[in-house]
C-alpha atoms as a PDB file:
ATOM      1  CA  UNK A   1      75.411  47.405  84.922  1.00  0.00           C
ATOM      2  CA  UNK A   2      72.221  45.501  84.882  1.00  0.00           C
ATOM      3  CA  UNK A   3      71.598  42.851  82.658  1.00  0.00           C
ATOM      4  CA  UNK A   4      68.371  45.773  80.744  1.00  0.00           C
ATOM      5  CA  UNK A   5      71.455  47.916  80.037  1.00  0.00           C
ATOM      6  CA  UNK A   6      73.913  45.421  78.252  1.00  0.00           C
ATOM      7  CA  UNK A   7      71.362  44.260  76.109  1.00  0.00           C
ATOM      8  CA  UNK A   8      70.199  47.491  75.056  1.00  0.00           C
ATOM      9  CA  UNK A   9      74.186  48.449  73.903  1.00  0.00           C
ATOM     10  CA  UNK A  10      74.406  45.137  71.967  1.00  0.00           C
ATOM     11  CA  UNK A  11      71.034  46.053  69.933  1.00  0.00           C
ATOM     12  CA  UNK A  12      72.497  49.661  69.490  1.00  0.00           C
ATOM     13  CA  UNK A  13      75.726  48.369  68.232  1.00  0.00           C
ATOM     14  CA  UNK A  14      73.754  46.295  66.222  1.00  0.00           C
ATOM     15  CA  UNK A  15      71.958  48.807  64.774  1.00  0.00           C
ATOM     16  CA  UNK A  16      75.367  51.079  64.194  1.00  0.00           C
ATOM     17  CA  UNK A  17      76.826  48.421  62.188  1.00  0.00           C
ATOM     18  CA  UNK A  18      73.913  47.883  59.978  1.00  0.00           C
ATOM     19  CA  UNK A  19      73.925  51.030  59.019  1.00  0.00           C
ATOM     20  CA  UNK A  20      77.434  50.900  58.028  1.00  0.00           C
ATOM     21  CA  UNK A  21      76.763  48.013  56.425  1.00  0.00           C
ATOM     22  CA  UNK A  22      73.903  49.440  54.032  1.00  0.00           C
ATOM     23  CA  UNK A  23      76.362  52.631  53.777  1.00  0.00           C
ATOM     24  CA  UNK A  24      79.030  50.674  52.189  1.00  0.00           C
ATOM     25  CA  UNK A  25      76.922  48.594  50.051  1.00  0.00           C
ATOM     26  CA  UNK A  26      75.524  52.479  48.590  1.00  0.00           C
ATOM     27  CA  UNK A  27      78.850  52.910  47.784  1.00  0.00           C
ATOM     28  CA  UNK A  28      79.931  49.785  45.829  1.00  0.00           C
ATOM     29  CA  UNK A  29      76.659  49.608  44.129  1.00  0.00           C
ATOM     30  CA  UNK A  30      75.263  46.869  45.793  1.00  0.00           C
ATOM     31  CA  UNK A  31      71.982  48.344  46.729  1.00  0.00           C
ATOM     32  CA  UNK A  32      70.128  51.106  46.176  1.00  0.00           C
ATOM     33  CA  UNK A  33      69.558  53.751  48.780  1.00  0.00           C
ATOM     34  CA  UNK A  34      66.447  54.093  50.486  1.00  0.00           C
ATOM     35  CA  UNK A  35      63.724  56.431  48.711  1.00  0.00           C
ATOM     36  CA  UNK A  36      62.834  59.899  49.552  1.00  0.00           C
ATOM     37  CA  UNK A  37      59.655  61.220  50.362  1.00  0.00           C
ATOM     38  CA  UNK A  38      59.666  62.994  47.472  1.00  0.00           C
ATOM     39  CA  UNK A  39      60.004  60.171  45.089  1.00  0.00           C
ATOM     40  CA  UNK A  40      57.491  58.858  46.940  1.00  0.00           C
ATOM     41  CA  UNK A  41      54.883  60.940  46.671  1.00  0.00           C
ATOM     42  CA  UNK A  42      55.832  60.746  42.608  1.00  0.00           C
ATOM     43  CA  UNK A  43      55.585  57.878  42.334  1.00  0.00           C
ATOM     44  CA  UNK A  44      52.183  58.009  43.964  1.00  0.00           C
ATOM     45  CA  UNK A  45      50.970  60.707  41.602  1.00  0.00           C
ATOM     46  CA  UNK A  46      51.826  58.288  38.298  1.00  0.00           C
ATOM     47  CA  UNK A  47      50.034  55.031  39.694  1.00  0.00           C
ATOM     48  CA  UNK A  48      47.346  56.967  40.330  1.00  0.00           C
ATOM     49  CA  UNK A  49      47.429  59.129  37.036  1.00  0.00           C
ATOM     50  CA  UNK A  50      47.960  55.544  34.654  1.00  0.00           C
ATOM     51  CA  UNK A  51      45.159  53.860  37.027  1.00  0.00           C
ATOM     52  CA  UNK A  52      42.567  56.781  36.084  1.00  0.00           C
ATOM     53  CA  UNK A  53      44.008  56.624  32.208  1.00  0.00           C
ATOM     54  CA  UNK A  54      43.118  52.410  32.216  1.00  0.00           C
ATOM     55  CA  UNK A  55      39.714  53.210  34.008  1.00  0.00           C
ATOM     56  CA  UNK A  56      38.913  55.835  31.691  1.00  0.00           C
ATOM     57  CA  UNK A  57      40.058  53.747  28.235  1.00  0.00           C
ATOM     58  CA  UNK A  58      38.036  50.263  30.462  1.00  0.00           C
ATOM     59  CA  UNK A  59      35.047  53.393  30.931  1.00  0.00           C
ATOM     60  CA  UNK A  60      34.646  54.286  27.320  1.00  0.00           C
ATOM     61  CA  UNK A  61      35.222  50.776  25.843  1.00  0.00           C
ATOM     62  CA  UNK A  62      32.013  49.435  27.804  1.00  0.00           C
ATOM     63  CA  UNK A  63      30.659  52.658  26.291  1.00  0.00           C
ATOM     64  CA  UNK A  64      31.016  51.532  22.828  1.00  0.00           C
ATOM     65  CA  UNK A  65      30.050  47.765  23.176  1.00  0.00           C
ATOM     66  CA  UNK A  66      26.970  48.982  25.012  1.00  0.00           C
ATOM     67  CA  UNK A  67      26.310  51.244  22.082  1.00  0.00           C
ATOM     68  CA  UNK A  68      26.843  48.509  19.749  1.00  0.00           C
ATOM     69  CA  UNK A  69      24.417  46.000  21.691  1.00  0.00           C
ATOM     70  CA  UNK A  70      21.738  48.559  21.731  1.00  0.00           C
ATOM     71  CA  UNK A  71      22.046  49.098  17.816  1.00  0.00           C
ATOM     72  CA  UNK A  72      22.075  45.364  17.249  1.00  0.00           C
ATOM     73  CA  UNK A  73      18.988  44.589  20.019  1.00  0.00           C
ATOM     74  CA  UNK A  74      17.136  47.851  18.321  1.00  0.00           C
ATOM     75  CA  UNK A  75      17.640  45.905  14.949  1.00  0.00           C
ATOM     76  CA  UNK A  76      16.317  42.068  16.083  1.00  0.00           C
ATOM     77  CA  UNK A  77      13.646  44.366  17.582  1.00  0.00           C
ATOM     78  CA  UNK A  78      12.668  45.979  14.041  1.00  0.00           C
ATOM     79  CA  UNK A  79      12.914  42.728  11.991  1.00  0.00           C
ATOM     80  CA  UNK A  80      11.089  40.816  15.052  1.00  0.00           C
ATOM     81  CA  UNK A  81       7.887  43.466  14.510  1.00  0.00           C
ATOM     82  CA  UNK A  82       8.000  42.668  10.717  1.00  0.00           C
ATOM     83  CA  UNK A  83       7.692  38.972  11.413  1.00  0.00           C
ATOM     84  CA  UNK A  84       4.747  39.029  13.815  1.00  0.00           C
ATOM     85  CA  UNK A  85       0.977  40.562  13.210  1.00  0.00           C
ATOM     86  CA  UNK A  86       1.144  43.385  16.206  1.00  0.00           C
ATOM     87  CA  UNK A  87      -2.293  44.608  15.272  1.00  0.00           C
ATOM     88  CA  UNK A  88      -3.086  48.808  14.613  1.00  0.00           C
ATOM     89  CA  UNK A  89      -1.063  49.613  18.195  1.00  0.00           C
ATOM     90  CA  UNK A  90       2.191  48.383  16.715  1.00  0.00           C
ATOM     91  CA  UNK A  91       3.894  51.914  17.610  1.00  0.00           C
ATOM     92  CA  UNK A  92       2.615  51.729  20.953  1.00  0.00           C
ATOM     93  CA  UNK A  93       4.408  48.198  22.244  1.00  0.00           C
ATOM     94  CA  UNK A  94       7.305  47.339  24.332  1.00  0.00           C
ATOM     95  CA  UNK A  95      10.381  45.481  23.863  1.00  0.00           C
ATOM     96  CA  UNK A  96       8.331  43.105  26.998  1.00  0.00           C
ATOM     97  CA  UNK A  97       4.908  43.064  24.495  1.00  0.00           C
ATOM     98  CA  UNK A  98       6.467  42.265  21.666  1.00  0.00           C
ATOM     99  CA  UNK A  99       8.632  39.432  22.900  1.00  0.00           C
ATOM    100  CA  UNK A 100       5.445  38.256  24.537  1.00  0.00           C
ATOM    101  CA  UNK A 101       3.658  38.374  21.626  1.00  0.00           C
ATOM    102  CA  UNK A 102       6.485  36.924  19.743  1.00  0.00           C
ATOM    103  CA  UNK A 103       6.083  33.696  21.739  1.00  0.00           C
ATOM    104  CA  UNK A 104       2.606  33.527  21.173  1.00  0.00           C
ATOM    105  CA  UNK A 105       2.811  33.552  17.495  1.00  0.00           C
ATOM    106  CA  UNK A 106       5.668  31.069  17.613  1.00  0.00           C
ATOM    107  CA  UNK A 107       3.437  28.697  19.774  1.00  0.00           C
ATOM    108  CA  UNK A 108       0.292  29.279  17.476  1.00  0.00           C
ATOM    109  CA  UNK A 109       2.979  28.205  14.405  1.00  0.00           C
ATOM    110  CA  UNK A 110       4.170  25.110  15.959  1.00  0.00           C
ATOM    111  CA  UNK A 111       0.356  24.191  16.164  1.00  0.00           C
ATOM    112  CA  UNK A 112      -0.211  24.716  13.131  1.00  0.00           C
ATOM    113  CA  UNK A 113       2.641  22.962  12.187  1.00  0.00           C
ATOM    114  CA  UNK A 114       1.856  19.752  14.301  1.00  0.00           C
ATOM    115  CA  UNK A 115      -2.050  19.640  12.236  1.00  0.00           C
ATOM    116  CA  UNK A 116      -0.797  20.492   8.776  1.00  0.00           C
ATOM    117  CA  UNK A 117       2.137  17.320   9.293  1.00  0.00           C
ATOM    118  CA  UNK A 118      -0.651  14.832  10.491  1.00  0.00           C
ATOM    119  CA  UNK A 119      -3.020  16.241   7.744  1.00  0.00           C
ATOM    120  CA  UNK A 120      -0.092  15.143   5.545  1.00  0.00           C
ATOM    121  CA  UNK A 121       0.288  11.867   6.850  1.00  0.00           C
ATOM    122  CA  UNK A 122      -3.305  11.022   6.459  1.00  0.00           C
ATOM    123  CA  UNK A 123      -3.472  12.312   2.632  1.00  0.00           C
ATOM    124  CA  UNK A 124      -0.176   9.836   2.051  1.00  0.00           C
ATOM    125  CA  UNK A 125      -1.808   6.931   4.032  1.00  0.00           C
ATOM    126  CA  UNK A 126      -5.102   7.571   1.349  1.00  0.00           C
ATOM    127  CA  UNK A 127      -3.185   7.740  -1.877  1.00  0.00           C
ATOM    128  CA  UNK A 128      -1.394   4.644  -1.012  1.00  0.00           C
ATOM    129  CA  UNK A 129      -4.436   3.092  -0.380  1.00  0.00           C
ATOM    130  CA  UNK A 130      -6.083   4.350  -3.390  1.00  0.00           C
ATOM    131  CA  UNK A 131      -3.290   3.431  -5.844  1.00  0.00           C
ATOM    132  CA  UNK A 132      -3.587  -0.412  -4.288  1.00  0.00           C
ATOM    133  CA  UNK A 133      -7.350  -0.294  -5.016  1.00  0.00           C
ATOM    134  CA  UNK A 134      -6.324   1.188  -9.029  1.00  0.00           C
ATOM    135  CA  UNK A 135      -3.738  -1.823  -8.875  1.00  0.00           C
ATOM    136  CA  UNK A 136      -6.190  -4.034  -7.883  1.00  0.00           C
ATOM    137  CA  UNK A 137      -8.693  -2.853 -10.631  1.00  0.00           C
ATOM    138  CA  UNK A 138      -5.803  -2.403 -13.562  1.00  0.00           C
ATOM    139  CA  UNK A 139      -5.085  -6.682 -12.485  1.00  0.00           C
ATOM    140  CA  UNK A 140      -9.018  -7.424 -12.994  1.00  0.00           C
ATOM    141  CA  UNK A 141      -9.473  -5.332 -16.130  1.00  0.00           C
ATOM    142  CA  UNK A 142      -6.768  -7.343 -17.835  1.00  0.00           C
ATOM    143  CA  UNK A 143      -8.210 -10.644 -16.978  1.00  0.00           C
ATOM    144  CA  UNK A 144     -11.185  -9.876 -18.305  1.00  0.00           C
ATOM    145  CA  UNK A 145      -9.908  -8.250 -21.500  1.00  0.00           C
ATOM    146  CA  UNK A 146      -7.533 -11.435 -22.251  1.00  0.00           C
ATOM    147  CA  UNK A 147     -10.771 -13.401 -21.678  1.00  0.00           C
ATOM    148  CA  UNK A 148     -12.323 -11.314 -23.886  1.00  0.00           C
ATOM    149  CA  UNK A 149      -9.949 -11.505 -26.840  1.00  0.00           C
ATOM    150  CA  UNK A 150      -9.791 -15.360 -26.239  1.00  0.00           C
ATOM    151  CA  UNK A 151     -14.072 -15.527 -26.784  1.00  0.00           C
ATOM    152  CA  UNK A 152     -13.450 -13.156 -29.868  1.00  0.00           C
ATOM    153  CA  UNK A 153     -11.344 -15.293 -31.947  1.00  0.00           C
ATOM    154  CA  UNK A 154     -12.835 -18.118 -30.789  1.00  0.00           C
ATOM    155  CA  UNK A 155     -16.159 -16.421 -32.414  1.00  0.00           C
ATOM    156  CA  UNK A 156     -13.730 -15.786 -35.641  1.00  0.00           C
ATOM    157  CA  UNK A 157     -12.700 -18.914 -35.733  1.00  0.00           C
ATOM    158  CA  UNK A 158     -16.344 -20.802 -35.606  1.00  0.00           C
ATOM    159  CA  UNK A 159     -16.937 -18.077 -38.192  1.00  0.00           C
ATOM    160  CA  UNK A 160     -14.579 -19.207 -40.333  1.00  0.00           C
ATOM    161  CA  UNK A 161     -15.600 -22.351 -40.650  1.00  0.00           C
ATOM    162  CA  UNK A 162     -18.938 -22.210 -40.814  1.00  0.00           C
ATOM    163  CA  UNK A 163     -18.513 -19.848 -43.925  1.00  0.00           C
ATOM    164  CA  UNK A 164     -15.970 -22.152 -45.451  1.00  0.00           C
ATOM    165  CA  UNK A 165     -19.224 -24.870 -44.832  1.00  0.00           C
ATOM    166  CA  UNK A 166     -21.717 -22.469 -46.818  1.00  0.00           C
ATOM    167  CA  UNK A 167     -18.788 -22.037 -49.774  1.00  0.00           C
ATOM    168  CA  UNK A 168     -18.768 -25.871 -50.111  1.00  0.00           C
ATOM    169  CA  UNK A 169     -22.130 -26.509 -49.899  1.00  0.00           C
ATOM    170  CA  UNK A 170     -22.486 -23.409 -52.896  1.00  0.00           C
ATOM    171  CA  UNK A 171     -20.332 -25.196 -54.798  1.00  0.00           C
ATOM    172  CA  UNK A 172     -21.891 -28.505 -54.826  1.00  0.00           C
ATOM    173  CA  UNK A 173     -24.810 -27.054 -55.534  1.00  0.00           C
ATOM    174  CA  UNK A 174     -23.537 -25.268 -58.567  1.00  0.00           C
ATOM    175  CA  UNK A 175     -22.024 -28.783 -59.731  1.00  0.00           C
ATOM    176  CA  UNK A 176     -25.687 -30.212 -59.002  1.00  0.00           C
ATOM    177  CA  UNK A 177     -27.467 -28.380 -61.090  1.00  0.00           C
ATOM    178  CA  UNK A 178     -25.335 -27.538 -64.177  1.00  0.00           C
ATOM    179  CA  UNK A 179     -25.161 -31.758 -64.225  1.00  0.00           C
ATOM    180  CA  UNK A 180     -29.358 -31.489 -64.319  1.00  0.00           C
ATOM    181  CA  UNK A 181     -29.076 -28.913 -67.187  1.00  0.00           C
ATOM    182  CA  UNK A 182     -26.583 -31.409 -68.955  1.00  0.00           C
ATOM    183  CA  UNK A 183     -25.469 -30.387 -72.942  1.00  0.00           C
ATOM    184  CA  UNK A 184     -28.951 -28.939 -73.281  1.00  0.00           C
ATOM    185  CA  UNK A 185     -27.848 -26.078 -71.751  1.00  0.00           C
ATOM    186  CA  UNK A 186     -28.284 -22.692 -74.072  1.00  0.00           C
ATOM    187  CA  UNK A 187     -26.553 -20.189 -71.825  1.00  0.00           C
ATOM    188  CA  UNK A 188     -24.019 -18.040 -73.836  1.00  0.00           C
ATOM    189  CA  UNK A 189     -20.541 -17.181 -72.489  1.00  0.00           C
ATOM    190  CA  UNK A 190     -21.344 -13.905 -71.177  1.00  0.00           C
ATOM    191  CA  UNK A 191     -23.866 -15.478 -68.520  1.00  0.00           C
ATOM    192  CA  UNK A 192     -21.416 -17.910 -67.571  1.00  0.00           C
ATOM    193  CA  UNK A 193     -19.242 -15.142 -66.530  1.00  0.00           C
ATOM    194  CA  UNK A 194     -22.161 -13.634 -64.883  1.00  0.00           C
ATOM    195  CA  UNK A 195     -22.222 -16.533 -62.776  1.00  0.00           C
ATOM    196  CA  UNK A 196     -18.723 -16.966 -61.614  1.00  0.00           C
ATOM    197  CA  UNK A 197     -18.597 -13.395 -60.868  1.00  0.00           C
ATOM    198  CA  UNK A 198     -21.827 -13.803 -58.694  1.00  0.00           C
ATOM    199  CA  UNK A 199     -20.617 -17.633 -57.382  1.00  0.00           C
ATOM    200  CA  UNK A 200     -17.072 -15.448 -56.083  1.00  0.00           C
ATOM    201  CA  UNK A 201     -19.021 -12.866 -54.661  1.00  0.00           C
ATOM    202  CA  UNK A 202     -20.951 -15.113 -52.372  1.00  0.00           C
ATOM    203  CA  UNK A 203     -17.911 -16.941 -51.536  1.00  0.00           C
ATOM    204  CA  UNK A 204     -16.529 -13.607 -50.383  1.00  0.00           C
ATOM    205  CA  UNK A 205     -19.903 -12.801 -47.919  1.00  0.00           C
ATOM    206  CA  UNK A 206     -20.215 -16.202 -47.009  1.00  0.00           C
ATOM    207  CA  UNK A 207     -23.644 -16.285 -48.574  1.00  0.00           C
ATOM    208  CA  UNK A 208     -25.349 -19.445 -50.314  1.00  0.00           C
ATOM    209  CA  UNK A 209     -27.252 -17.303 -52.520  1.00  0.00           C
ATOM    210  CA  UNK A 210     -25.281 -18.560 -55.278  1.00  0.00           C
ATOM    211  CA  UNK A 211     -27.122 -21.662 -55.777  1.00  0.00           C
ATOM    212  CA  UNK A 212     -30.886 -19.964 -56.275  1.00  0.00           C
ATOM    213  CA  UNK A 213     -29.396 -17.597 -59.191  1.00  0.00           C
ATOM    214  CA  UNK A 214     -27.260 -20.197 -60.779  1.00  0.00           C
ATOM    215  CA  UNK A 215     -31.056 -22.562 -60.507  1.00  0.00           C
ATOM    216  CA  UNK A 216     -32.844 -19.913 -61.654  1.00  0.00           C
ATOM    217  CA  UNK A 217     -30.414 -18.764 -64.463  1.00  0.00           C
ATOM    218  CA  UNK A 218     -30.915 -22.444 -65.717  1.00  0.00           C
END
């Protein structure tokens, strides 16, 4: 024998006792046999069959969330056109119109935002300034009304004492002359009270009347 031929023996014996083998672990349970065509094929038929059930439940869930995101862009859509002037062609615009017109009105806001802040800040910049200038002028106004009040009764009080002057010098007069009319004097008690009734009066106004009528009543 040549050496091809042994070695082709020793793989079939190989191969015989492998398969005895794998025929007495069938039998003791230790493995399973080997599957049929049949089974096969079955098994085939169900991988396939649950693998067109998962793409049809993946198919019809994309279905619904596409639905659902249609609905909800149709909506931002609707409110979007009530938020923006579109003009008498309103029906006529696309979703790509109105975003761009969207986007224009949202610039033209910001601008109008950016002026009406810097209008602000130049109204608060004037009031401040005016309320220092009505500071300024409340300070002045009452320095000039304490001087004021302080030339008043200064007035009152050089008043005052030039009246309480005149009252003396109305009574010494009245002393003066009824010592020139003396005990000669005829003038009956009712013109004496004539006279100090007229001599309080002028007291009062700060008049020196007094002294004529008492002169000429004597």
């Amino acid at each position: 024998m040549t050496a091809v031929q042994i070695i082709n023996i020793q793989r079939l014996l190989e191969a015989a006792e492998y398969i005895e083998r794998r025929e007495r672990e069938c039998e003791h349970g230790y493995a399973s046999t080997f599957p049929s065509i049949q089974d096969t094929n079955h098994h085939r038929q169900r991988k396939f069959k649950n693998k067109k059930c998962h793409n049809n439940h993946n198919r019809s869930t994309h279905n619904e969330l596409e639905k659902n995101r249609r609905a909800h862009l149709r909506l931002c859509l609707e409110r979007l056109k009530a938020l923006i002037p579109l003009g008498p062609d309103c029906n006529r615009h696309t979703t790509l119109g109105l975003l761009n017109k969207a986007k224009a009105h949202i610039k033209k806001l910001e601008e109008m935002d950016r002026k009406s802040q810097y209008q602000l800040e130049n109204l608060e910049r004037e009031q401040r300034h005016l309320q220092r200038q009505l500071d300024q002028l409340r300070g002045g106004g009452d320095g000039e009304r304490t001087r004021a009040d302080s030339v008043d009764s200064t007035l009152s009080s050089d008043r005052s004492d030039s009246d309480r002057e005149e009252i003396e010098v109305d009574v010494e007069s009245m002393e003066f002359f009824h010592e020139g009319a003396g005990g000669t004097s005829t003038t009956s008690s009712s013109d004496l009270d004539d006279q100090s009734s007229m001599q309080s009066t002028a007291s009062d106004e700060g008049y020196s009347t007094c002294s004529i009528k008492l002169a000429f009543s004597s």
